[in-house]
Protein backbone atom coordinates (compact mmCIF):
# COMPACT_ATOMS: atom_id res chain seq x y z
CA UNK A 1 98.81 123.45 189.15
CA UNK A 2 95.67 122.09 187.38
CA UNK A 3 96.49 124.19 184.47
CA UNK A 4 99.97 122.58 184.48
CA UNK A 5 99.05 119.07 184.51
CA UNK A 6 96.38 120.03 181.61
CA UNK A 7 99.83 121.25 179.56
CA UNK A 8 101.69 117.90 180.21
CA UNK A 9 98.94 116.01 179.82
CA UNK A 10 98.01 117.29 176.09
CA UNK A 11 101.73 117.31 175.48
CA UNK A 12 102.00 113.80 175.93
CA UNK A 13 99.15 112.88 174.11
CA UNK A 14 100.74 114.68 171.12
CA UNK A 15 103.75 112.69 171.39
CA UNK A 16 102.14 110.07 171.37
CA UNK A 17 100.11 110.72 168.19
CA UNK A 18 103.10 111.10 167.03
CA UNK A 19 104.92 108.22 167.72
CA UNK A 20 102.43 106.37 166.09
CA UNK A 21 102.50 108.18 163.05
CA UNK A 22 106.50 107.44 162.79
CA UNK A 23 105.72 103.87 163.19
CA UNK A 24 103.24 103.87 160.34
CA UNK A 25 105.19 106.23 158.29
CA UNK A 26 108.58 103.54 158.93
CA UNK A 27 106.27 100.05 158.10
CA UNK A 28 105.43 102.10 154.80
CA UNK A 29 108.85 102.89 154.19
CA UNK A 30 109.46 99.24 154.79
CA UNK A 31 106.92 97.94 152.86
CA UNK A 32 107.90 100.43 150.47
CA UNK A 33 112.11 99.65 150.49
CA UNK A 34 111.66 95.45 150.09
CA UNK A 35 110.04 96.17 146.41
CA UNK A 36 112.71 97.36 145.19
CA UNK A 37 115.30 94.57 146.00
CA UNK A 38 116.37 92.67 148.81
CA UNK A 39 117.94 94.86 151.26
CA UNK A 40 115.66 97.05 151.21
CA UNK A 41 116.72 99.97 149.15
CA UNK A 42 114.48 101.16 146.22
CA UNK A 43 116.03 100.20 142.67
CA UNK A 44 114.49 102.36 139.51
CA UNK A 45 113.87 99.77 136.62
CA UNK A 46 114.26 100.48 133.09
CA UNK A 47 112.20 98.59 130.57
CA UNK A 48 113.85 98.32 127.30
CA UNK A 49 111.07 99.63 124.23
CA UNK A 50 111.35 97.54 121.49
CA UNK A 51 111.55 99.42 118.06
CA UNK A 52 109.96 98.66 115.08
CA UNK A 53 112.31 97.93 112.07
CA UNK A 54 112.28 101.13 109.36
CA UNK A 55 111.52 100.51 105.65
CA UNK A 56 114.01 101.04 103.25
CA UNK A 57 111.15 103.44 101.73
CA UNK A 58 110.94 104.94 105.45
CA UNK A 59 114.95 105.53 105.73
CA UNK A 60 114.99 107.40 102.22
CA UNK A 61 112.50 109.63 103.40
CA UNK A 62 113.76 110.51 106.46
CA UNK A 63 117.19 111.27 105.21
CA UNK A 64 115.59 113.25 102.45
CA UNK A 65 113.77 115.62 104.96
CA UNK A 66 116.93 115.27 106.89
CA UNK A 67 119.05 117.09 103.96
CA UNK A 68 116.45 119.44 103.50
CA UNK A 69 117.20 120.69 106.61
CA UNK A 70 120.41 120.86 106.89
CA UNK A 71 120.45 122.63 103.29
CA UNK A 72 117.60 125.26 104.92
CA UNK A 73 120.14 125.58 107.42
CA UNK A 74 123.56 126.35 105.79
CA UNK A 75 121.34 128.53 103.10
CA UNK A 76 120.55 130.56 106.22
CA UNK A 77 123.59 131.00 107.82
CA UNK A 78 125.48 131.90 103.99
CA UNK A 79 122.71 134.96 103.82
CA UNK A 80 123.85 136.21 107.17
């Protein structure tokens, strides 16, 4: 029987260890869940990057390259 009681004896002491690890593991998720608003569910933030305003310079150029494509493009696909 000594064996026995060894086996229940370890097996509680696992349970154990593990009970306490689901208690940490829930105050984390706690601790966790009230950041993200108040009842407790998490809430993903966006932040909203502010742009820099383009230069009229800036805007020409971009369009330019812009055409250039496409033209590269439709040049490509009339040869096929």
């Amino acid at each position: 029987m000594s064996k026995l009681d060894a086996i229940v004896q370890q097996l509680k002491t696992q349970r154990d260890r593990a009970q306490k690890e689901m208690e940490r593991l829930n105050a984390a998720l706690l601790a966790l869940g009230t950041l993200g608003n108040r009842n407790g569910t998490l809430r993903r933030v966006r932040t909203v990057q502010k742009r820099k305003p383009l230069s009229a310079a800036a805007r020409k150029k971009i369009a330019a390259a812009q055409r250039a494509r496409w033209a590269k493009w439709k040049a490509a696909r009339r040869s096929n």
